[in-house]
Protein backbone atom coordinates (compact mmCIF):
# COMPACT_ATOMS: atom_id res chain seq x y z
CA UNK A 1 -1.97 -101.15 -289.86
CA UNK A 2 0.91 -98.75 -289.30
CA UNK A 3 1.76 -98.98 -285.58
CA UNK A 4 2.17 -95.85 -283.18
CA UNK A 5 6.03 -95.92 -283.08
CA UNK A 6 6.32 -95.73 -287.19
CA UNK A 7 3.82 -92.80 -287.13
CA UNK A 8 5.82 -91.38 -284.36
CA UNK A 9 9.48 -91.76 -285.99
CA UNK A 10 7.71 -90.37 -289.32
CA UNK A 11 6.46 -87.09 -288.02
CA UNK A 12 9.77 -86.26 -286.19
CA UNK A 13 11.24 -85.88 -289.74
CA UNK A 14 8.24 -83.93 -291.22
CA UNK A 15 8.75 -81.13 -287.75
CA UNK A 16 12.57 -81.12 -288.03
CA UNK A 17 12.27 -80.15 -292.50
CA UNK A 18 10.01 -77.17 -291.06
CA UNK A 19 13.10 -76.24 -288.55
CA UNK A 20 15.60 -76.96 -290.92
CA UNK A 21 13.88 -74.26 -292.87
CA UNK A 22 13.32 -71.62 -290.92
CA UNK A 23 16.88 -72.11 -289.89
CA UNK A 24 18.72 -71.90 -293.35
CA UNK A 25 16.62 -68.62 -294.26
CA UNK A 26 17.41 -66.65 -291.04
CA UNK A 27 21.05 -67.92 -291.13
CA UNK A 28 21.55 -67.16 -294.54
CA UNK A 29 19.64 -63.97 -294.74
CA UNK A 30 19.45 -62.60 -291.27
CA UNK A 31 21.71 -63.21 -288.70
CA UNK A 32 25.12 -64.48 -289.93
CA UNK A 33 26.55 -65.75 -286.25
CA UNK A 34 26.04 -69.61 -285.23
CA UNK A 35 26.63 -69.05 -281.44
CA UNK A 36 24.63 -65.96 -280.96
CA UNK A 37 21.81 -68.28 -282.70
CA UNK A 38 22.23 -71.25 -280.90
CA UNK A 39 21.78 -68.99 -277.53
CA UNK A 40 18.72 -67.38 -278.62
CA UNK A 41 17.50 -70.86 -280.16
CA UNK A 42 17.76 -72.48 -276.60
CA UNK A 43 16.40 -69.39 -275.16
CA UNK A 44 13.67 -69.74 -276.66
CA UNK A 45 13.05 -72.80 -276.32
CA UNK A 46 13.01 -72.55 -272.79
CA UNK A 47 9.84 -71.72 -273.29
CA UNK A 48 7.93 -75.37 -273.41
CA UNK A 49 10.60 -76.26 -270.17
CA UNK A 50 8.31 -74.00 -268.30
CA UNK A 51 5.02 -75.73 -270.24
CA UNK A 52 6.52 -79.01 -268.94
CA UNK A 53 7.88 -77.85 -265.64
CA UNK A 54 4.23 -76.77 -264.85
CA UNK A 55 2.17 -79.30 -266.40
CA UNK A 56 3.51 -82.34 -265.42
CA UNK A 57 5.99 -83.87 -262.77
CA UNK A 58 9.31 -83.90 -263.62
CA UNK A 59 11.63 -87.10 -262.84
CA UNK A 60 14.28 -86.51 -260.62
CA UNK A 61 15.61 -89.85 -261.03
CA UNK A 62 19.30 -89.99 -261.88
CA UNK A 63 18.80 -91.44 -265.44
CA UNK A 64 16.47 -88.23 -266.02
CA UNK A 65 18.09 -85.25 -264.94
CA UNK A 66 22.05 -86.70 -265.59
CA UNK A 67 21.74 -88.08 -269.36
CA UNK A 68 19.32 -85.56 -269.51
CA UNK A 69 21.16 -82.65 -268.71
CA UNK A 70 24.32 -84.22 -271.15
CA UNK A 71 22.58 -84.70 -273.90
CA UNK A 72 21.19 -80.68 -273.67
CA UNK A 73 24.77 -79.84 -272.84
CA UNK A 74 26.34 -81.64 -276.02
CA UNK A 75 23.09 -80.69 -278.51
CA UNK A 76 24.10 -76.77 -277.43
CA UNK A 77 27.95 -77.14 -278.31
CA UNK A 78 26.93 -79.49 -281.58
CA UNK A 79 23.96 -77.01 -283.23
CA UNK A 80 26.84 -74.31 -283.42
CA UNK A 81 28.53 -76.35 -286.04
CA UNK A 82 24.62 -77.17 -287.65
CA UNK A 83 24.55 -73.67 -287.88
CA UNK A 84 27.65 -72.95 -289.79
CA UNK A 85 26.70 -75.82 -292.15
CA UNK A 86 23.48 -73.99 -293.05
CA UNK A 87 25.34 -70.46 -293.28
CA UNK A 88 27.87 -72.07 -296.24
CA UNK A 89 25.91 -74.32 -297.87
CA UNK A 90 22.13 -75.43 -299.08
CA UNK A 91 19.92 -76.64 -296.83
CA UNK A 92 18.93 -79.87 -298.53
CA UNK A 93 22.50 -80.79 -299.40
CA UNK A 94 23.36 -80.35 -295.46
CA UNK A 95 20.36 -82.31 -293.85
CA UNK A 96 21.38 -84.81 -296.24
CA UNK A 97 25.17 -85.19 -294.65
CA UNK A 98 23.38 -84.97 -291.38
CA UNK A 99 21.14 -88.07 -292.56
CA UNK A 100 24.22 -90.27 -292.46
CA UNK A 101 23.52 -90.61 -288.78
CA UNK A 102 21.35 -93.84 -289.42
CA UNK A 103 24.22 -95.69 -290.28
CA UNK A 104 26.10 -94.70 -286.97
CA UNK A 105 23.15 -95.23 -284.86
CA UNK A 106 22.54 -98.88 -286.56
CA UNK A 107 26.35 -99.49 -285.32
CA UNK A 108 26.83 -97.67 -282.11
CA UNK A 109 23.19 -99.65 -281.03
CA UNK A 110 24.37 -103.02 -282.09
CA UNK A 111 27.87 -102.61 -279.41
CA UNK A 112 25.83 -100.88 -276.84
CA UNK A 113 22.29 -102.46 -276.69
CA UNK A 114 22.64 -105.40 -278.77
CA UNK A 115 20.03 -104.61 -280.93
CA UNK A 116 20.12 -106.82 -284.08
CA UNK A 117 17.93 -105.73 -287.13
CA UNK A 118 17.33 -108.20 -289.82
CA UNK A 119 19.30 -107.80 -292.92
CA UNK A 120 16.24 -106.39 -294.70
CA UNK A 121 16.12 -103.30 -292.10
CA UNK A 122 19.91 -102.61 -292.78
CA UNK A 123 18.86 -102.54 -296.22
CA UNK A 124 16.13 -100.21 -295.49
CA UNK A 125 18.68 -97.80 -293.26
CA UNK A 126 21.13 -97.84 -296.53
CA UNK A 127 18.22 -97.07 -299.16
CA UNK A 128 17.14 -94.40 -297.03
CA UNK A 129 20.65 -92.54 -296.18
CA UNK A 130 21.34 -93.10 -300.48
CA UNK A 131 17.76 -91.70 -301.38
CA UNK A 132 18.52 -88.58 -298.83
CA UNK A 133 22.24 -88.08 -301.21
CA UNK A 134 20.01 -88.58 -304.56
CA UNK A 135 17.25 -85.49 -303.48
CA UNK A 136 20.02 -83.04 -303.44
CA UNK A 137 22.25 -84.30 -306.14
CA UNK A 138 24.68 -81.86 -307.53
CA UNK A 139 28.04 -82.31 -309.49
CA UNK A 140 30.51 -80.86 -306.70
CA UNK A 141 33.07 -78.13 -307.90
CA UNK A 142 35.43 -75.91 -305.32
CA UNK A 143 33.49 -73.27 -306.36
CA UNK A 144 30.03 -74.44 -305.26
CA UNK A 145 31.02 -76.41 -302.16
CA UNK A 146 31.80 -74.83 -298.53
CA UNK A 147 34.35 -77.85 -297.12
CA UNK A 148 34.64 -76.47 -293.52
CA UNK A 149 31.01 -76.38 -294.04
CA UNK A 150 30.22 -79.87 -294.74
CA UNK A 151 33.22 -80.98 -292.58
CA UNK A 152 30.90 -78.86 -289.40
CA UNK A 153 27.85 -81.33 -290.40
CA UNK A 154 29.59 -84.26 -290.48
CA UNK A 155 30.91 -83.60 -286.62
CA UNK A 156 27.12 -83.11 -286.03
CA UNK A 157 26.15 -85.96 -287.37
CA UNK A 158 28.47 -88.31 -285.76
CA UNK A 159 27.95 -86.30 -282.16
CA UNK A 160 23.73 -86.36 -282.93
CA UNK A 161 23.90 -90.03 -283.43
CA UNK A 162 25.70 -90.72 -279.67
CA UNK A 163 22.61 -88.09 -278.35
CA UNK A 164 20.44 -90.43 -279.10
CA UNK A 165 21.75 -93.60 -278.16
CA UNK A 166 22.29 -92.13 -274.84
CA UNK A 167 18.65 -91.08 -274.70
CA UNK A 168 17.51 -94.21 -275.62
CA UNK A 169 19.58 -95.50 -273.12
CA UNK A 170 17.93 -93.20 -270.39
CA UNK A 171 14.19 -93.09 -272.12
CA UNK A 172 13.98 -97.17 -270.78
CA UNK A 173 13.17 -95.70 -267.34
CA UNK A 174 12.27 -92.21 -268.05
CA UNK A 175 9.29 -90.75 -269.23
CA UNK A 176 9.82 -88.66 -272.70
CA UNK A 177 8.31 -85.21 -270.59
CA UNK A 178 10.81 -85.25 -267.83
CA UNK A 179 13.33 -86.35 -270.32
CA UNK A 180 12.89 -83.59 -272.67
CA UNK A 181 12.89 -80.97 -269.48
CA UNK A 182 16.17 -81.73 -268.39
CA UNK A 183 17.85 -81.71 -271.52
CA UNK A 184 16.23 -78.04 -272.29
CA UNK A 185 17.88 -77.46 -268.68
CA UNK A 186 21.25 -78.82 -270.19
CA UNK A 187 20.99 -76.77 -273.42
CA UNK A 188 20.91 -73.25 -270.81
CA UNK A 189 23.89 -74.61 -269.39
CA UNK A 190 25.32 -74.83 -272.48
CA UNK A 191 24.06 -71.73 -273.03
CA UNK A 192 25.84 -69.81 -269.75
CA UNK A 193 29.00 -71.68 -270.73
CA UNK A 194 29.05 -70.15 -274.12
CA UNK A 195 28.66 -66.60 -273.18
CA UNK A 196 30.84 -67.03 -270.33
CA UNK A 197 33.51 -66.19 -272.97
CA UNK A 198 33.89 -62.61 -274.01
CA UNK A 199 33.65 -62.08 -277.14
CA UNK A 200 30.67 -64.71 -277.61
CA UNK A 201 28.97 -62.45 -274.71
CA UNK A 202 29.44 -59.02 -276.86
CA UNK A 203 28.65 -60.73 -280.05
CA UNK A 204 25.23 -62.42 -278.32
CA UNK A 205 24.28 -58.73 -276.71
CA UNK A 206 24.84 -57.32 -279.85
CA UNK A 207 22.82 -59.52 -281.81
CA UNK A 208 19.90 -59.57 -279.00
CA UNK A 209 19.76 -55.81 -279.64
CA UNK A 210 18.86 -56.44 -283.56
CA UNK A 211 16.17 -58.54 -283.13
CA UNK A 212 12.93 -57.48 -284.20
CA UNK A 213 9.18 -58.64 -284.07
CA UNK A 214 9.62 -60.77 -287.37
CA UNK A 215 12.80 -62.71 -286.44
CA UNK A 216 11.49 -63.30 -282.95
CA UNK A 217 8.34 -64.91 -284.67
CA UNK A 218 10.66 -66.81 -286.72
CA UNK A 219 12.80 -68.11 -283.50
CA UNK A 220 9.86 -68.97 -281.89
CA UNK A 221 8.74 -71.14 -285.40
CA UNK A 222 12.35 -72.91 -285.58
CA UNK A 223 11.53 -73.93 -281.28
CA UNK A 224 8.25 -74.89 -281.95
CA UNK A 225 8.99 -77.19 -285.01
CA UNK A 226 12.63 -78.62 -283.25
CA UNK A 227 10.32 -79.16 -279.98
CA UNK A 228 8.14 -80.99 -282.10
CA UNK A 229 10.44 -83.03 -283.88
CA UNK A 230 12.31 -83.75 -280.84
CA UNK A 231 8.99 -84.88 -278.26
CA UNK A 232 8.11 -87.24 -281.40
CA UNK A 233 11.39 -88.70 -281.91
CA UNK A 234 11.59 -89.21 -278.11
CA UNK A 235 8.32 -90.63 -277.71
CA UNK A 236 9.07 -93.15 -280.65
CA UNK A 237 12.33 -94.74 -279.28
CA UNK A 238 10.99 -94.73 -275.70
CA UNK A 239 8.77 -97.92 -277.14
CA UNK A 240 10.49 -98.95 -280.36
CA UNK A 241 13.98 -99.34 -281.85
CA UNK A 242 16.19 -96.30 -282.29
CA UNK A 243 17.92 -97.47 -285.43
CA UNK A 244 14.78 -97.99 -287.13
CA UNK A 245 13.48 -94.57 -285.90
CA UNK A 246 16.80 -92.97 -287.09
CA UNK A 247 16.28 -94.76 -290.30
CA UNK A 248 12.99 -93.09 -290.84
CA UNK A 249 14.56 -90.09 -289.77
CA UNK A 250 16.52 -90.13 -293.02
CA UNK A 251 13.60 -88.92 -294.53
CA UNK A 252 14.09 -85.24 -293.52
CA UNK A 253 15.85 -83.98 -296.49
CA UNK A 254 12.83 -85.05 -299.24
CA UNK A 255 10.89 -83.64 -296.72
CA UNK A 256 13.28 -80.34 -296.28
CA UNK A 257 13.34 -80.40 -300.75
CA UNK A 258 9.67 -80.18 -300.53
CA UNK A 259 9.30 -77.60 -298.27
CA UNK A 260 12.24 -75.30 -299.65
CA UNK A 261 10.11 -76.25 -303.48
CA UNK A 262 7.21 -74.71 -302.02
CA UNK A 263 8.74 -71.58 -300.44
CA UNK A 264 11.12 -70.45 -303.18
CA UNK A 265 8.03 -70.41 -305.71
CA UNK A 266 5.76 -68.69 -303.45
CA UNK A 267 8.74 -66.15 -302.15
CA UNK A 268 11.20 -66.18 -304.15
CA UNK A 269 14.79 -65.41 -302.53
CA UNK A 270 13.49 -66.88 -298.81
CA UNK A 271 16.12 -69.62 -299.05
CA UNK A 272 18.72 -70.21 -300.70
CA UNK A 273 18.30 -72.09 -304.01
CA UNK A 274 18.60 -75.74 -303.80
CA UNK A 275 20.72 -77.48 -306.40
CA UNK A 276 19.29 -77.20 -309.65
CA UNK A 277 21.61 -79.91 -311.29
CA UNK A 278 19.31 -82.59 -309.43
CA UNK A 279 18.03 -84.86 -312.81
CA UNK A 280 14.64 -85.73 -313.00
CA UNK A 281 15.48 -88.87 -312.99
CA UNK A 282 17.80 -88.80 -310.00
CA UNK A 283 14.25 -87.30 -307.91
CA UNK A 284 11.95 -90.36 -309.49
CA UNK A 285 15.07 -92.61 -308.63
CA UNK A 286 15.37 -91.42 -304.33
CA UNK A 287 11.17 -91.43 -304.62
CA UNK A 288 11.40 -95.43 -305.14
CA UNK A 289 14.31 -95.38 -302.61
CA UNK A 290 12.45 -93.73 -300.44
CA UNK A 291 9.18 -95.75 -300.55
CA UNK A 292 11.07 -99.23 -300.86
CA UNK A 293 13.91 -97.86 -297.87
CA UNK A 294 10.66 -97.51 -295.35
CA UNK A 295 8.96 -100.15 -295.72
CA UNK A 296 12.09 -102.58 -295.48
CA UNK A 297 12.62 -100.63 -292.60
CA UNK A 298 9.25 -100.64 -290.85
CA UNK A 299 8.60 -104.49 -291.95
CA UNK A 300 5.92 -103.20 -294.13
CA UNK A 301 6.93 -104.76 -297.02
């Protein structure tokens, strides 16, 4: 029987593809600035920190409200540079850099925690990160590659994968609610800091002005699906292992393929067009990764 943590760490990848892709068409079609979209992402979202603030009671020990608060603080600095990856480049072929993380986590986890996998869940982790690499496959040129772009996601990647040993450093003691509360309150202060200078101010007022109905429906979606993502994600290392979690994790950018398949054939020009140099045998190959990858990694096998 598949236990509650592998169900958890699975649907935080399935919430984050439906982000991802709201994200990469309003970035790519809509609004064309990363900070004043990381403001009015966390503003936004700042609407389940009232759901929370009102529905439960929030922690006010030290581990919640300080890692807490620095986690929000670093996610609002480190989503500018997400955003600039998915304003150069294709979304699969970013969430696929981004899916490197695993391998960080697995690292940074063993120094801090001491928490050993078993060479067959290290195998899983690798299979996973490769099969992510395979799904967007595409022969690189200078022509069809954005290297300040990819360089941005690989930053994120590295600073996403110390977010979350941190929270599962503070989650041991912390329920995932009040957890997720204070970082929302350390993504606003992230927020303030941003605008705080000038020309990120104008820039943010000026965009504020532009939105309409339609792209605040769609920043509401991108919340919704992140807040999603992020409450499952929470929930599963706050009882299981974060590098197996993270492992899982690496299934976002099938997931993100999938998605992007479905859109671009029902409206065509939504997102941008994935890679079409990915073989079919290059898809079949990351489907067996894929399948072998998880169950190595959630000792199903």
């Amino acid at each position: 029987m598949v236990s509650a943590f592998l169900l958890l760490a699975l649907l935080a990848p399935l919430c984050w593809a439906g982000a991802n892709l709201v994200d990469n068409h309003i970035l790519s079609k809509r609004l064309r600035d990363p900070v004043a979209y990381d403001v009015l992402e966390i503003w936004v979202g700042s609407i389940f920190a009232v759901l929370i603030l009102i529905s439960v009671k929030v922690s006010l020990e030290f581990d919640a409200y300080f890692y807490g608060t620095l986690v929000g603080l670093g996610f609002s600095g480190l989503y500018v540079l997400y955003d600039i990856g998915m304003m150069k480049e294709e979304g699969t072929r970013v969430v696929s850099l981004i899916y490197t993380l695993p391998l960080y986590v697995a690292v940074i986890s063993w120094f801090v925690f001491g928490e050993e996998l078993v060479v067959r869940n290290y195998l899983g982790i690798v299979l996973l990160v490769v099969s992510a690499f395979l799904v967007s496959y595409k022969k690189l040129t200078r022509s069809n590659v954005s290297t300040s772009g990819l360089l941005m996601v690989i930053f994120f990647a590295i600073g996403s994968a110390c977010t979350r040993i941190v929270s599962k450093f503070a989650l041991g003691g912390v329920d995932v609610w009040s957890y997720l509360f204070w970082v929302f309150v350390g993504e606003n202060i992230g927020a303030l800091l941003l605008i705080s200078y000038p020309p990120f101010r104008r820039r943010t007022k000026a965009t504020i002005r532009s939105v309409g109905g339609q792209l605040s429906l769609l920043l509401v979606m991108s919340a919704s699906f992140a807040f999603a993502g992020y409450l499952s994600f929470y929930a599963a290392i706050s009882i299981g292992s974060v590098s197996i979690a993270s492992g899982v994790s690496a299934l976002q950018p099938t997931v993100v393929l999938v998605y992007s398949t479905i859109v671009s054939r029902r409206w065509p020009g939504t997102v941008p067009e994935e890679p079409s140099g990915s073989s079919y045998y290059f898809k079949i190959a990351a489907v067996v990764l894929i399948i072998v990858g998880t169950l190595l990694l959630g000792n199903l096998g």
